[in-house]
PDB file of N, CA and C in Angstrom:
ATOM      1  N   UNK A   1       0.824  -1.199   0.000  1.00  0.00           N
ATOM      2  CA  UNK A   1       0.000   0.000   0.000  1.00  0.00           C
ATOM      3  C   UNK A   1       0.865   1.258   0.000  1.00  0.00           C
ATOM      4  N   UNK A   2       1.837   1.701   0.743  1.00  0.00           N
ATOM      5  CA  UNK A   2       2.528   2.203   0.769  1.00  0.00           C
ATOM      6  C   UNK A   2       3.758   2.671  -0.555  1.00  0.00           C
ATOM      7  N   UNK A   3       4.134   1.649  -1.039  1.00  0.00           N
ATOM      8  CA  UNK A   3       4.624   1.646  -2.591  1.00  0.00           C
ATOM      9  C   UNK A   3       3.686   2.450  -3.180  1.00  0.00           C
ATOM     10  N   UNK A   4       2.726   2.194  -3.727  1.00  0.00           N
ATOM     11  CA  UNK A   4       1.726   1.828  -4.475  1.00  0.00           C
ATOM     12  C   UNK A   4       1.296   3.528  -4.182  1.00  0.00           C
ATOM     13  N   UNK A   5       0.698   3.860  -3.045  1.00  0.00           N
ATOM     14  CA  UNK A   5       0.855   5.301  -2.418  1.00  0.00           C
ATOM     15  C   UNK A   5       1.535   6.117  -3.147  1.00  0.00           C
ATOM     16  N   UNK A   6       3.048   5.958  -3.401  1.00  0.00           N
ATOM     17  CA  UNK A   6       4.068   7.047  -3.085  1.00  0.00           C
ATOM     18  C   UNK A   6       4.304   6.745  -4.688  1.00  0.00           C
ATOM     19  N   UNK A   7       4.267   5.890  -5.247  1.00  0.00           N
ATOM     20  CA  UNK A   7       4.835   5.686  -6.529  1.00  0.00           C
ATOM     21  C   UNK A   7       4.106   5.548  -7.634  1.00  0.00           C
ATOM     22  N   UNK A   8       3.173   4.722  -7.599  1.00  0.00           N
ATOM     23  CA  UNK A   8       2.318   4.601  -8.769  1.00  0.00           C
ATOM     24  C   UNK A   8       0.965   5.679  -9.195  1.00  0.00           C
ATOM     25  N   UNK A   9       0.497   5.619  -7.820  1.00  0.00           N
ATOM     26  CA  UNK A   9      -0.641   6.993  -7.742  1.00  0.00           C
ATOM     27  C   UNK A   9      -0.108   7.792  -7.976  1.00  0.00           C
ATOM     28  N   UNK A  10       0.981   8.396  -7.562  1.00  0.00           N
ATOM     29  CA  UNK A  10       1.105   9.384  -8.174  1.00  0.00           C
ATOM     30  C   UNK A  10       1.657  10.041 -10.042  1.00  0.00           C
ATOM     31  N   UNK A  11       2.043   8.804 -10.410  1.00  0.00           N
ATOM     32  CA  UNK A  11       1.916   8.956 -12.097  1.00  0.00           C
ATOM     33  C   UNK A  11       0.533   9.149 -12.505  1.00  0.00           C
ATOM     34  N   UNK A  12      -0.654   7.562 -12.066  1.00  0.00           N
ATOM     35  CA  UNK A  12      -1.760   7.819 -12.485  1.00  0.00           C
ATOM     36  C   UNK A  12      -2.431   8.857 -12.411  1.00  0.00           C
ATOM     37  N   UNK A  13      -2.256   9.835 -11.648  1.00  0.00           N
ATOM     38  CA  UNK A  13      -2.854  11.250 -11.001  1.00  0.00           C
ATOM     39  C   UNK A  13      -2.473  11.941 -11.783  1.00  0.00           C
ATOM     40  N   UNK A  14      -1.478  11.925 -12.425  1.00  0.00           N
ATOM     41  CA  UNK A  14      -0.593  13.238 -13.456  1.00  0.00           C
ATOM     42  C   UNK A  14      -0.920  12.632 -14.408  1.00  0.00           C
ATOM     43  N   UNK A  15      -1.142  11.397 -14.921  1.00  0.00           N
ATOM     44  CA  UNK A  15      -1.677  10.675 -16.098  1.00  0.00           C
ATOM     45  C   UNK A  15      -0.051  10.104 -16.976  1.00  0.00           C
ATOM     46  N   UNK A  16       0.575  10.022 -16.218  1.00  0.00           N
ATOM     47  CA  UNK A  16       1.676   9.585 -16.549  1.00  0.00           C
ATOM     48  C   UNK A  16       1.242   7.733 -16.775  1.00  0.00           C
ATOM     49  N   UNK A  17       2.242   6.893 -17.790  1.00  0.00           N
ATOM     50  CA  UNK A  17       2.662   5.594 -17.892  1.00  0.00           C
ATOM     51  C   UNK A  17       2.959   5.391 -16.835  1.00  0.00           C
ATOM     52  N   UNK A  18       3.100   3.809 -16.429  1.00  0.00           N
ATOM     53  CA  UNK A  18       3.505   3.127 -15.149  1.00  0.00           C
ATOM     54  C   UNK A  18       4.771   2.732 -15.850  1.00  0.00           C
ATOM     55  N   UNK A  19       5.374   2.742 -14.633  1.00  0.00           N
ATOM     56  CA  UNK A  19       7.089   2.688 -14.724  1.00  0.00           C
ATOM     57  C   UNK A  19       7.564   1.398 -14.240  1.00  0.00           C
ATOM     58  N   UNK A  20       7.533  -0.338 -15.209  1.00  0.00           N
ATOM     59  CA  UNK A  20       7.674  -1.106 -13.799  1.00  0.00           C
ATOM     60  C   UNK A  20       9.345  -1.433 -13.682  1.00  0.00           C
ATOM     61  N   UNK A  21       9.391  -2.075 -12.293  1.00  0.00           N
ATOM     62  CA  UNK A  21      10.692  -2.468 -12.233  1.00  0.00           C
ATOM     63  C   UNK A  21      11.356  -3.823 -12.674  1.00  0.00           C
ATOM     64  N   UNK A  22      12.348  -3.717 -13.627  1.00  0.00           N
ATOM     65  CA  UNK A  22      12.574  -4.798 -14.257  1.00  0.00           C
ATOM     66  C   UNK A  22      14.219  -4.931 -14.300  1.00  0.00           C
ATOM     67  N   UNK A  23      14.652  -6.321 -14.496  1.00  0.00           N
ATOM     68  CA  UNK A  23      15.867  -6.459 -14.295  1.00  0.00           C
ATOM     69  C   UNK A  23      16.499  -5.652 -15.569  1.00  0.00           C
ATOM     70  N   UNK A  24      18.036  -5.375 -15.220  1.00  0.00           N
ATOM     71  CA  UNK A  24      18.490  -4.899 -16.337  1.00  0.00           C
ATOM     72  C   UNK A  24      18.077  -3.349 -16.857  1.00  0.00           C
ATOM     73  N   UNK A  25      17.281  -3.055 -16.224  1.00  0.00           N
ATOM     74  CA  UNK A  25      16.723  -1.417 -16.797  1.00  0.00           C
ATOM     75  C   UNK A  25      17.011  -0.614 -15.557  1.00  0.00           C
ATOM     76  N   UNK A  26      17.706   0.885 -15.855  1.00  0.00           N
ATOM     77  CA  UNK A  26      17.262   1.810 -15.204  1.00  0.00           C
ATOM     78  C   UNK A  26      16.524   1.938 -14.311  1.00  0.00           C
ATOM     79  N   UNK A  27      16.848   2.203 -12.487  1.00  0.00           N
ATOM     80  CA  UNK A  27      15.620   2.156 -12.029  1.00  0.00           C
ATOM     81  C   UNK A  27      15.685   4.017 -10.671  1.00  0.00           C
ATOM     82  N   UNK A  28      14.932   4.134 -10.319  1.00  0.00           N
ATOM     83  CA  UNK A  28      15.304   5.486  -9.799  1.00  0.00           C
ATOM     84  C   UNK A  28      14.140   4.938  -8.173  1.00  0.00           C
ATOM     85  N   UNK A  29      14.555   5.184  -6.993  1.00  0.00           N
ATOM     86  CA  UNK A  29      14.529   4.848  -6.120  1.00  0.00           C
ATOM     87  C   UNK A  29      15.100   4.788  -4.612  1.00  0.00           C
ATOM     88  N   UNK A  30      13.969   4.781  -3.697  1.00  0.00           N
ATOM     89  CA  UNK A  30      14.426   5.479  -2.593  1.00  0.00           C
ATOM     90  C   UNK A  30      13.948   4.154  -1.551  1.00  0.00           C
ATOM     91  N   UNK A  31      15.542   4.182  -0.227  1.00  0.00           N
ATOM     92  CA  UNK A  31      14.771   3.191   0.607  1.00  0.00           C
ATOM     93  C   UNK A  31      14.710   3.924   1.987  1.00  0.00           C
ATOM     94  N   UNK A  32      13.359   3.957   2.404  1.00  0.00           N
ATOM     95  CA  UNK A  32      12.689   4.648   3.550  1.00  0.00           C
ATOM     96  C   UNK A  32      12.746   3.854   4.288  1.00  0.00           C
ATOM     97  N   UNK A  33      13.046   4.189   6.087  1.00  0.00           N
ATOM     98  CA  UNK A  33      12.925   2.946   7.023  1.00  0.00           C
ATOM     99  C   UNK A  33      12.070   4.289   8.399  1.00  0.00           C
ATOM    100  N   UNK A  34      10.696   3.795   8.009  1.00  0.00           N
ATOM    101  CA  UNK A  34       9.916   4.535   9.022  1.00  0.00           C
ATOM    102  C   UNK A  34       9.850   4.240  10.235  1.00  0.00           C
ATOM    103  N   UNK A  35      10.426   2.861  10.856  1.00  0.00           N
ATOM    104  CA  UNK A  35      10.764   3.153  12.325  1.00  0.00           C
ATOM    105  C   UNK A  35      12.034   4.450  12.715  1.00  0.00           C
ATOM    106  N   UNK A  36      12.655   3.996  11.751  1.00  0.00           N
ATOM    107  CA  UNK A  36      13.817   5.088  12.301  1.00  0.00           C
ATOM    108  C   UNK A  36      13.961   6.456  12.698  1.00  0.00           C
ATOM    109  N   UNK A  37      14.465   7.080  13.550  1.00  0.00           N
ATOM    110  CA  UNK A  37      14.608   8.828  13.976  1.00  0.00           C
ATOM    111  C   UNK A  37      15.497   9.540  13.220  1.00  0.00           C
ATOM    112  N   UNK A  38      15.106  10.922  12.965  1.00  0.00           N
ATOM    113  CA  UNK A  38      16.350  11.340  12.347  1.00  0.00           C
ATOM    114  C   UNK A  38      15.914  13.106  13.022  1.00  0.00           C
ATOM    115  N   UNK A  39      17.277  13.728  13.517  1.00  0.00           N
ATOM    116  CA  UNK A  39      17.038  14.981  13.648  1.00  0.00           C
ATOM    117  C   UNK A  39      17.427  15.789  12.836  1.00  0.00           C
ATOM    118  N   UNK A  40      16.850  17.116  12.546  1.00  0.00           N
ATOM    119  CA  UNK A  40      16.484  18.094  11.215  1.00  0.00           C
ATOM    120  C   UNK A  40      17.547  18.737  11.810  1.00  0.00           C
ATOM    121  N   UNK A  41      18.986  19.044  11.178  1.00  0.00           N
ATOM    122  CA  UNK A  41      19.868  19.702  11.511  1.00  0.00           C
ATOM    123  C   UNK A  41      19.990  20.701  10.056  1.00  0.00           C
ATOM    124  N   UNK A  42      20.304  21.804  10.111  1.00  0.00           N
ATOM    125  CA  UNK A  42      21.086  22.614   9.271  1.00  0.00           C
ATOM    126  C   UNK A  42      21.682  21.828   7.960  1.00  0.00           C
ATOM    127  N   UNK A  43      22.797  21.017   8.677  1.00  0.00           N
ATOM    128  CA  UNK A  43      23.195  19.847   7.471  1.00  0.00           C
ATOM    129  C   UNK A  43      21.943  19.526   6.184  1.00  0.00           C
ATOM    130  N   UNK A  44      20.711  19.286   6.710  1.00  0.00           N
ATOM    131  CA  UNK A  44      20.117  18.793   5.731  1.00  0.00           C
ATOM    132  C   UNK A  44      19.800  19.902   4.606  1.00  0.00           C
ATOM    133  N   UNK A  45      19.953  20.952   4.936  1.00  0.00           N
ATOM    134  CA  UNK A  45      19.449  22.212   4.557  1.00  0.00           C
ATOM    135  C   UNK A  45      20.451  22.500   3.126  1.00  0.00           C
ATOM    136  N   UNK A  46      19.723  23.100   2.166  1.00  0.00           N
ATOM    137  CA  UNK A  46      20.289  22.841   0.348  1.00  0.00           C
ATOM    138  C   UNK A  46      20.098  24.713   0.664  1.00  0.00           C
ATOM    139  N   UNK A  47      19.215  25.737   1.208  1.00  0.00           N
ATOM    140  CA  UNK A  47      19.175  26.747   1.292  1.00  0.00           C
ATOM    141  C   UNK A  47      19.689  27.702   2.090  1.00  0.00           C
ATOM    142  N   UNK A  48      19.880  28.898   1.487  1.00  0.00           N
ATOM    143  CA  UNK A  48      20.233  29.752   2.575  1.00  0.00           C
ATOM    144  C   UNK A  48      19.471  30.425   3.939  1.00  0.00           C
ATOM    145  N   UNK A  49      18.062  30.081   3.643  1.00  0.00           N
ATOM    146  CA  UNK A  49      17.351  30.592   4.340  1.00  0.00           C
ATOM    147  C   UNK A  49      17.017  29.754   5.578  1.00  0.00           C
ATOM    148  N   UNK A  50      16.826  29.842   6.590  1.00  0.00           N
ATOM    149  CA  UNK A  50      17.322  29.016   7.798  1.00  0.00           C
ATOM    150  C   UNK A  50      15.416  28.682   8.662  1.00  0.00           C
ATOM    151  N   UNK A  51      14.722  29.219   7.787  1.00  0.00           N
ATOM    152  CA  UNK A  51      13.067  29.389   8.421  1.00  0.00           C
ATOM    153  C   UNK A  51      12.389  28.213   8.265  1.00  0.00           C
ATOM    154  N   UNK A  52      12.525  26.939   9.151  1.00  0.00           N
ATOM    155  CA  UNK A  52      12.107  25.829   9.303  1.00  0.00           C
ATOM    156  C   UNK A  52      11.603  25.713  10.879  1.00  0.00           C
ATOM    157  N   UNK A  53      10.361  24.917  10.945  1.00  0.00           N
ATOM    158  CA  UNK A  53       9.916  24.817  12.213  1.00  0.00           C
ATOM    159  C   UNK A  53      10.298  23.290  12.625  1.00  0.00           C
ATOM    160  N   UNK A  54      10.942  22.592  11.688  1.00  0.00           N
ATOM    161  CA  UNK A  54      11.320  21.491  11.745  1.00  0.00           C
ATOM    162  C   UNK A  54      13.313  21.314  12.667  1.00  0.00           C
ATOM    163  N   UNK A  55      13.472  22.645  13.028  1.00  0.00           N
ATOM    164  CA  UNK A  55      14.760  22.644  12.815  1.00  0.00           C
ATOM    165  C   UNK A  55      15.440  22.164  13.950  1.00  0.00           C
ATOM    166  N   UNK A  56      16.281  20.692  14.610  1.00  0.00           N
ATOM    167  CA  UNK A  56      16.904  20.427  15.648  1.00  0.00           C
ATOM    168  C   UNK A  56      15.796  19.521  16.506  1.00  0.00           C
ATOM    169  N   UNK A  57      14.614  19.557  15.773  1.00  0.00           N
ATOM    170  CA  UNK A  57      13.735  18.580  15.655  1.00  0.00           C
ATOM    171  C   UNK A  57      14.176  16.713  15.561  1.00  0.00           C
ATOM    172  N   UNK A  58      13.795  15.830  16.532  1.00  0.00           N
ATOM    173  CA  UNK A  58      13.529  14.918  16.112  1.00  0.00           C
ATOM    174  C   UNK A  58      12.487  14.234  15.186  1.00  0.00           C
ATOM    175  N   UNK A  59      12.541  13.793  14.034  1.00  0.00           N
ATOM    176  CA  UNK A  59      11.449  13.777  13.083  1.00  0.00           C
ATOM    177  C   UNK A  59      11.556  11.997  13.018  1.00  0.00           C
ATOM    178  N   UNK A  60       9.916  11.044  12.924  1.00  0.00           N
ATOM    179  CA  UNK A  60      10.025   9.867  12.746  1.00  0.00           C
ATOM    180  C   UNK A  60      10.350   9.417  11.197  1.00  0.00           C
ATOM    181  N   UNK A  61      11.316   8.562  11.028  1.00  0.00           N
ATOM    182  CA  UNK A  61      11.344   7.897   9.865  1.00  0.00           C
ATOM    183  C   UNK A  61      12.911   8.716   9.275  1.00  0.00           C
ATOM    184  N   UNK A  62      13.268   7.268   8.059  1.00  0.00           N
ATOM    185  CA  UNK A  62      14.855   8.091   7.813  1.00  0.00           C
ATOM    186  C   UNK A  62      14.849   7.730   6.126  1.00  0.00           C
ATOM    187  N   UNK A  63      14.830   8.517   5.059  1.00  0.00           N
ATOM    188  CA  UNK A  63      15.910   8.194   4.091  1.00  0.00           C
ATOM    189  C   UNK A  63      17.106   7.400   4.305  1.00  0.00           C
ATOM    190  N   UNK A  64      17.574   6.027   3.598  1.00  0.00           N
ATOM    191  CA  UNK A  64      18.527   5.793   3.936  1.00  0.00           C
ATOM    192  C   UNK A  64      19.430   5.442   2.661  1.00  0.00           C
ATOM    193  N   UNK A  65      18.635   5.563   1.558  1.00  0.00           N
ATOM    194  CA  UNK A  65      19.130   4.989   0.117  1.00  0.00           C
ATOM    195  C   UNK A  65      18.411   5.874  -0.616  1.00  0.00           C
ATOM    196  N   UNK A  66      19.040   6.758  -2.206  1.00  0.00           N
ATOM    197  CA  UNK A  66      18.555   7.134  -3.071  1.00  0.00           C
ATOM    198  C   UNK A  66      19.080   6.811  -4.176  1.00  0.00           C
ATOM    199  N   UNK A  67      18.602   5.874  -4.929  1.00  0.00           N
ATOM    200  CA  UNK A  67      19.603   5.649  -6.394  1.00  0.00           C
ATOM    201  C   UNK A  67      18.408   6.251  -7.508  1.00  0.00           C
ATOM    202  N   UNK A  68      19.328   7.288  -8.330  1.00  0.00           N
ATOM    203  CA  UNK A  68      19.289   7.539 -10.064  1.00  0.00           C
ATOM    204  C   UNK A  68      19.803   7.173 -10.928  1.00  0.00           C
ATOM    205  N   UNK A  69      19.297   6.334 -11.728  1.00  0.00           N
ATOM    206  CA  UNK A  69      19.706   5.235 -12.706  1.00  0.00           C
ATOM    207  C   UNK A  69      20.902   4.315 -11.980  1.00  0.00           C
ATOM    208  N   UNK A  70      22.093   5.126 -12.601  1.00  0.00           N
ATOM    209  CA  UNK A  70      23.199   4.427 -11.931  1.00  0.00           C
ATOM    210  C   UNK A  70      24.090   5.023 -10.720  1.00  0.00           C
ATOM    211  N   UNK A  71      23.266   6.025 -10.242  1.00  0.00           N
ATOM    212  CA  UNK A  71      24.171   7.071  -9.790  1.00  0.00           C
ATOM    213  C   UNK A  71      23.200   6.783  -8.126  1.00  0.00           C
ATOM    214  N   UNK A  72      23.837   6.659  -6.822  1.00  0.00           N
ATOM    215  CA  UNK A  72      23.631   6.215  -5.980  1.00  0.00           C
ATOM    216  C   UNK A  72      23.810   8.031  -5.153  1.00  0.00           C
ATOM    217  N   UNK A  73      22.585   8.541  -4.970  1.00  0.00           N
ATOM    218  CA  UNK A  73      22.499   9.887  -4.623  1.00  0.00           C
ATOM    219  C   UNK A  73      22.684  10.430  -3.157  1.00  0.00           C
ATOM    220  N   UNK A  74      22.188   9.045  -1.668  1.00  0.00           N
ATOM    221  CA  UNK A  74      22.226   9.163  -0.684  1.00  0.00           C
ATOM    222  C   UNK A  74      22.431   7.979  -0.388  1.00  0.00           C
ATOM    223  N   UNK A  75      23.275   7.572   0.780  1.00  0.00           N
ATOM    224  CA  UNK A  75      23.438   6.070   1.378  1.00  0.00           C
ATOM    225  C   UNK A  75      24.182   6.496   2.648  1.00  0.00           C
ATOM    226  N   UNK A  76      23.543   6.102   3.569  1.00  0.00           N
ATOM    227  CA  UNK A  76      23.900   5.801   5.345  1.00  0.00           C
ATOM    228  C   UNK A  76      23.906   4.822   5.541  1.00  0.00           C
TER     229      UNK A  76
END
């Protein structure tokens, strides 16, 4: 449900093709581990602007993997 949530609904909604995953092809993908904690430090921050209510925050759940095509974008 959760997959399905985050990935497929949201093509069908934009009216996009379904994208499936198959060996050998290109795949773009993220691995989420929602027990996990993670606190909102500065570090995460891509901007200059510092106006987050999230900030030094413990927040539930962690990014822990992002791969684009072949290119491995985040890994802890």
């Amino acid at each position: 449900l959760v997959v399905k949530r985050y990935s497929a609904e949201p093509r069908r909604m934009m009216g996009l093709p379904a994208v499936p995953v198959e060996e050998g092809k290109p795949a773009d993908f993220i691995l989420f581990d929602p027990e996990a904690e993670t606190t909102f430090t500065t570090a995460f921050m891509k901007s200059k602007s510092r106006n987050t209510p999230f900030l030094d925050k413990t927040l539930k759940g962690r990014v822990d993997l992002v791969v684009l095509g072949d290119a491995v974008l985040l890994e802890r």
